[in-house]
Protein backbone atom coordinates (compact mmCIF):
# COMPACT_ATOMS: atom_id res chain seq x y z
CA UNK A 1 -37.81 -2.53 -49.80
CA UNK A 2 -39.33 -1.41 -46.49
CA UNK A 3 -43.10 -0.85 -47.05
CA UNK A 4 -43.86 3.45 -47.24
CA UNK A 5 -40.68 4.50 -49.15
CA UNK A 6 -41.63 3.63 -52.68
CA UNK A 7 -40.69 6.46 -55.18
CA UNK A 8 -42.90 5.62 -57.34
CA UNK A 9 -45.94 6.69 -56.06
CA UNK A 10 -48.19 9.60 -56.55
CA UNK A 11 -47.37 10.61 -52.43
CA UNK A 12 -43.62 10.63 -53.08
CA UNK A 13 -43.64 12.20 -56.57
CA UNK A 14 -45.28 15.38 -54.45
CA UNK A 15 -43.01 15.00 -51.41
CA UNK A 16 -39.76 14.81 -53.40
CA UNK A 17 -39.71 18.22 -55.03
CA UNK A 18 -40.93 19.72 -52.40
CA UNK A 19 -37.83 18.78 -49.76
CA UNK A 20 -35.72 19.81 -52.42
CA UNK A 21 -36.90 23.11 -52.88
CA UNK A 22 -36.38 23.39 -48.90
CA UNK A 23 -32.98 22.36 -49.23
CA UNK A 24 -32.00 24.88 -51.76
CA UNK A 25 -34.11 27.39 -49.96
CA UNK A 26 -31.84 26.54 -46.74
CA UNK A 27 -28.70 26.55 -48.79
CA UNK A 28 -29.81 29.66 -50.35
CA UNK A 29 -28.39 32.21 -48.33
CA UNK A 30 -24.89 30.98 -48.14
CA UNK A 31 -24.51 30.48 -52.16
CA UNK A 32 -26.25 33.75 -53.74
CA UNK A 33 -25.11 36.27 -51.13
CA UNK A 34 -21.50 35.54 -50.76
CA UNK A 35 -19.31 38.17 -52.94
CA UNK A 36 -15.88 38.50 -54.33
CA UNK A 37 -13.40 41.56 -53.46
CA UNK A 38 -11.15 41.91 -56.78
CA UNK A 39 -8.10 43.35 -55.45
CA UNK A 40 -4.93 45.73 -57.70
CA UNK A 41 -2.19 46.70 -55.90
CA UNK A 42 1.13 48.93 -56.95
CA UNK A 43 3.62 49.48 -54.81
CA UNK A 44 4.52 53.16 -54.36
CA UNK A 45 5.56 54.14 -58.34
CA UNK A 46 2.42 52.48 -59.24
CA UNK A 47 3.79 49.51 -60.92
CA UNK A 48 2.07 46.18 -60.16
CA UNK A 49 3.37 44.23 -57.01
CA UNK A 50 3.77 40.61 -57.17
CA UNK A 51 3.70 38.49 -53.70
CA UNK A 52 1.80 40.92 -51.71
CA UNK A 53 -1.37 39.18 -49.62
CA UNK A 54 -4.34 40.18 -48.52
CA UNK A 55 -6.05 39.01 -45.48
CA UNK A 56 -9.69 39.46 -44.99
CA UNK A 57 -11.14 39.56 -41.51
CA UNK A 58 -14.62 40.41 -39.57
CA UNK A 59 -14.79 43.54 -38.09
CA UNK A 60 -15.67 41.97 -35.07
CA UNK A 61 -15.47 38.74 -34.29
CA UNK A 62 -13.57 35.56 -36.01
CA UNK A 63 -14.22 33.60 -38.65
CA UNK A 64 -13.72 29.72 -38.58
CA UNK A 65 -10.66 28.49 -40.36
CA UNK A 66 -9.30 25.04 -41.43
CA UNK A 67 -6.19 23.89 -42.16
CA UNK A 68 -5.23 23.51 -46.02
CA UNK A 69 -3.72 20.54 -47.80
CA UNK A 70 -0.67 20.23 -47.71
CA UNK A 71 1.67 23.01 -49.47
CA UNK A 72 5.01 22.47 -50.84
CA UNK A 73 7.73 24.67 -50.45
CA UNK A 74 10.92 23.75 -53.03
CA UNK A 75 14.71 24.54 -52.99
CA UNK A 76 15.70 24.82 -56.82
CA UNK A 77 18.60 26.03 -58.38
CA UNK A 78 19.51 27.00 -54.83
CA UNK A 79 16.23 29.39 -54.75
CA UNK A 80 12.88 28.81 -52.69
CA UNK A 81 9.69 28.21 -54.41
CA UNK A 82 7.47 29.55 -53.89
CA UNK A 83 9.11 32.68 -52.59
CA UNK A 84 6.30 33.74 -50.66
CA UNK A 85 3.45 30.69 -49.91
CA UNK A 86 0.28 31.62 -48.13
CA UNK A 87 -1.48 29.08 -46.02
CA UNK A 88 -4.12 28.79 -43.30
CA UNK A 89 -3.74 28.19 -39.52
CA UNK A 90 -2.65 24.34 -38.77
CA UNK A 91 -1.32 23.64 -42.75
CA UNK A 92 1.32 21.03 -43.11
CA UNK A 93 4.55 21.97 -45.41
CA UNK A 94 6.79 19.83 -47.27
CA UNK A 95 10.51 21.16 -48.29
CA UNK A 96 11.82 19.20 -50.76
CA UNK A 97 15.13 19.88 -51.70
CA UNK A 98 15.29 19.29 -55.93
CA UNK A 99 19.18 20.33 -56.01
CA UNK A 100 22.06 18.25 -56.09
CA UNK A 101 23.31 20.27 -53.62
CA UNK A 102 22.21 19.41 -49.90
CA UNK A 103 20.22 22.55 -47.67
CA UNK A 104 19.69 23.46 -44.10
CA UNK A 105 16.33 25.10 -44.14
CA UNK A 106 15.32 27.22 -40.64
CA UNK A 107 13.08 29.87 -39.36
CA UNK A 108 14.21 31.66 -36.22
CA UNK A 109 10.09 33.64 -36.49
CA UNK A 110 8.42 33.63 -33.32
CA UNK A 111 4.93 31.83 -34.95
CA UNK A 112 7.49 28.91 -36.19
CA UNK A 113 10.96 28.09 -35.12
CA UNK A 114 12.27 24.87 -37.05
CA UNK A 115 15.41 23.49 -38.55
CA UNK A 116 15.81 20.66 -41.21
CA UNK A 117 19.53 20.25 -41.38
CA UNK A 118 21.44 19.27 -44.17
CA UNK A 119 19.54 17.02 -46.14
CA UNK A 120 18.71 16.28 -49.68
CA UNK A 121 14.96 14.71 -51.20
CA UNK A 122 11.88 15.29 -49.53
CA UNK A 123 12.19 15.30 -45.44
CA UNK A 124 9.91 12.64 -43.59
CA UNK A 125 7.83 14.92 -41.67
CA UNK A 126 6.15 18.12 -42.81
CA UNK A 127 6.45 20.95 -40.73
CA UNK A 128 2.97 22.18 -39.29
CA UNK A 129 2.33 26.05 -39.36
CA UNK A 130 0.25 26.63 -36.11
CA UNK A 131 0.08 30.03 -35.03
CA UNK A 132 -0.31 32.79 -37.48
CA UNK A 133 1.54 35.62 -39.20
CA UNK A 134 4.76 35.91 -41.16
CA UNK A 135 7.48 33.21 -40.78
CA UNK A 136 11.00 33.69 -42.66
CA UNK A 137 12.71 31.12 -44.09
CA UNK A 138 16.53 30.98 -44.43
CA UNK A 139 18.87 28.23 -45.62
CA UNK A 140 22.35 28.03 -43.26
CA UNK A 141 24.67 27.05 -46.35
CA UNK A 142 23.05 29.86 -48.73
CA UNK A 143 23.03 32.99 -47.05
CA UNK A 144 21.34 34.26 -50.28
CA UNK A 145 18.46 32.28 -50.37
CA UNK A 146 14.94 33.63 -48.57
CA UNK A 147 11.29 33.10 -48.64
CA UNK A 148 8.44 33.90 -46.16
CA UNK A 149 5.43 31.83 -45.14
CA UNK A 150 2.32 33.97 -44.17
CA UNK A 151 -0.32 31.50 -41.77
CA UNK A 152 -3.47 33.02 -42.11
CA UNK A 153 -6.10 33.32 -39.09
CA UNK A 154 -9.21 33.62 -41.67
CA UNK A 155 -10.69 31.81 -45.07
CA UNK A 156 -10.93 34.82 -46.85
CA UNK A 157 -6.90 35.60 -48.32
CA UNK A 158 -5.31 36.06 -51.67
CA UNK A 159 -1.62 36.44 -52.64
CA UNK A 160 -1.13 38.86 -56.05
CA UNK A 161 -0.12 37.60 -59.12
CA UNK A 162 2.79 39.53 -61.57
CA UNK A 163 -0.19 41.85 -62.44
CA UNK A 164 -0.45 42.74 -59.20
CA UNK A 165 -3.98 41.13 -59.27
CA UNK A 166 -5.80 38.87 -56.87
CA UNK A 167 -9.32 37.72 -55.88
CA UNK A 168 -11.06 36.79 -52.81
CA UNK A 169 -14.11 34.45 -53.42
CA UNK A 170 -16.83 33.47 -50.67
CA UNK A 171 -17.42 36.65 -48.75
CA UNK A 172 -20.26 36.87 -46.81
CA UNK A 173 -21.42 40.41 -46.87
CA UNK A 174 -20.42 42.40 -43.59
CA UNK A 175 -17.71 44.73 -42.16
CA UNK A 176 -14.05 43.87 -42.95
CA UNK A 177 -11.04 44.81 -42.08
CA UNK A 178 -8.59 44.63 -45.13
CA UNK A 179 -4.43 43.72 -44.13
CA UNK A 180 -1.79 44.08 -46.66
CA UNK A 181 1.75 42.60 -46.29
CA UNK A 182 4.63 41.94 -48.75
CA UNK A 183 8.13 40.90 -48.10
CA UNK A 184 9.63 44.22 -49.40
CA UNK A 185 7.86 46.00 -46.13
CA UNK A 186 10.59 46.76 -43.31
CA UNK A 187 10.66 44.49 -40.87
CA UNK A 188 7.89 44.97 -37.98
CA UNK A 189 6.01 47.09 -40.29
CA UNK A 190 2.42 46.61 -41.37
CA UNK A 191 0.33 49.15 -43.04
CA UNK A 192 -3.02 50.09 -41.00
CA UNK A 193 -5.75 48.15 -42.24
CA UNK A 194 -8.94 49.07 -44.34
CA UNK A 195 -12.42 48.94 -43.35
CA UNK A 196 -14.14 47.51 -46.05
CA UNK A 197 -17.77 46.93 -46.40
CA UNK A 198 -18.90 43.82 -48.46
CA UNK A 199 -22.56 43.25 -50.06
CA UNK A 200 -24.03 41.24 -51.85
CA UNK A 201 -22.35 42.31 -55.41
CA UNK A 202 -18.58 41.80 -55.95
CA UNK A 203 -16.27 44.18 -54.88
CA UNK A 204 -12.84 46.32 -55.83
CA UNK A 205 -10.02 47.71 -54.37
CA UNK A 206 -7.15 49.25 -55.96
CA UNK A 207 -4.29 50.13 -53.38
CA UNK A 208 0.00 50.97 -53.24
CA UNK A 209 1.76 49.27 -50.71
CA UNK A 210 5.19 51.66 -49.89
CA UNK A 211 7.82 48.67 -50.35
CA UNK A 212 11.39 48.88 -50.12
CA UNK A 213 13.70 47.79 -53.13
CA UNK A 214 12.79 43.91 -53.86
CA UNK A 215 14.71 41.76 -51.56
């Protein structure tokens, strides 16, 4: 052992302790200030709406982003599923195809065009989701069969759950501005989004979203 770095000695049982309470003190700020938002939304009856998503993001400024693993989007019993998968700029997808019956997945969206023609199992190569906003996905033998992949430009999202529920962990506090989306929205439509203001305590917000019938 090279001579001076011996834990065992009176020096090192004082030096120890005291670079890890400068560590934490350092890693302080990031850990106990960062808050929640809690989110509830209804679409315009009131009753909870499934699949909407939330996207956090600075008032001014941008927020670093990386690229999730990879997400898996399914074709089963000639459905997507997920019908509506969020992800961050730069994630990979997989689509693989669990019917017996072979699909032609596409997306004519501007942030993504792609085609994956007739196949069946899982294609070779993922499909990588560069440029964000809301991509739709179509299948060219089942006209009935849609989903939508919304790329997020920020680490602070959430998609709701049946309740109508989600949560956003992490937030540093600041000003926000709060985007809603769901796929029942008309096309080209976005509600205005929310100036929020997030401190150091957890947060809520309880909105309606004016959807169109469930497509």
């Amino acid at each position: 052992m090279t001579p001076g770095f011996r834990f065992d000695t009176p020096r090192s049982h004082g030096a120890i302790p005291a670079l890890v309470a400068a560590c934490l003190a350092c890693a302080a700020p990031a850990t106990l200030h960062a808050a929640a938002l809690n989110l509830n939304l209804t679409d315009a009856v009131g009753a909870p709406l499934a699949d909407a998503v939330a996207l956090l993001e600075p008032a001014s400024g941008k927020a670093a982003v990386k690229p999730m693993a990879d997400a898996d989007i399914a074709q089963a019993k000639r459905q997507f599923a997920p019908r509506v998968t969020l992800i961050t700029t730069g994630t990979r997808v997989n689509f693989p195809n669990l019917d017996t019956v072979r699909h032609h997945v596409y997306s004519f969206s501007t942030i993504k065009t792609f085609e994956i023609k007739l196949y069946a199992g899982v294609p070779g190569t993922p499909v990588v989701f560069d440029k964000p906003g809301v991509a739709v996905l179509g299948c060219n033998i089942h006209d009935s069969m849609a989903a939508w992949v919304v790329v997020a430009d920020t680490p602070w999202s959430a998609r709701t759950a049946a309740n109508g529920q989600a949560r956003i962990d992490g937030i540093p506090p600041g000003s926000y501005k709060l985007r809603l989306w769901h796929p029942g929205l008309p096309p080209n439509v976005e509600p205005p989004p929310i100036a929020l203001t997030i401190g150091a305590a957890d947060a809520e917000y309880g909105g309606r979203i004016a959807v169109r019938a469930e497509p």
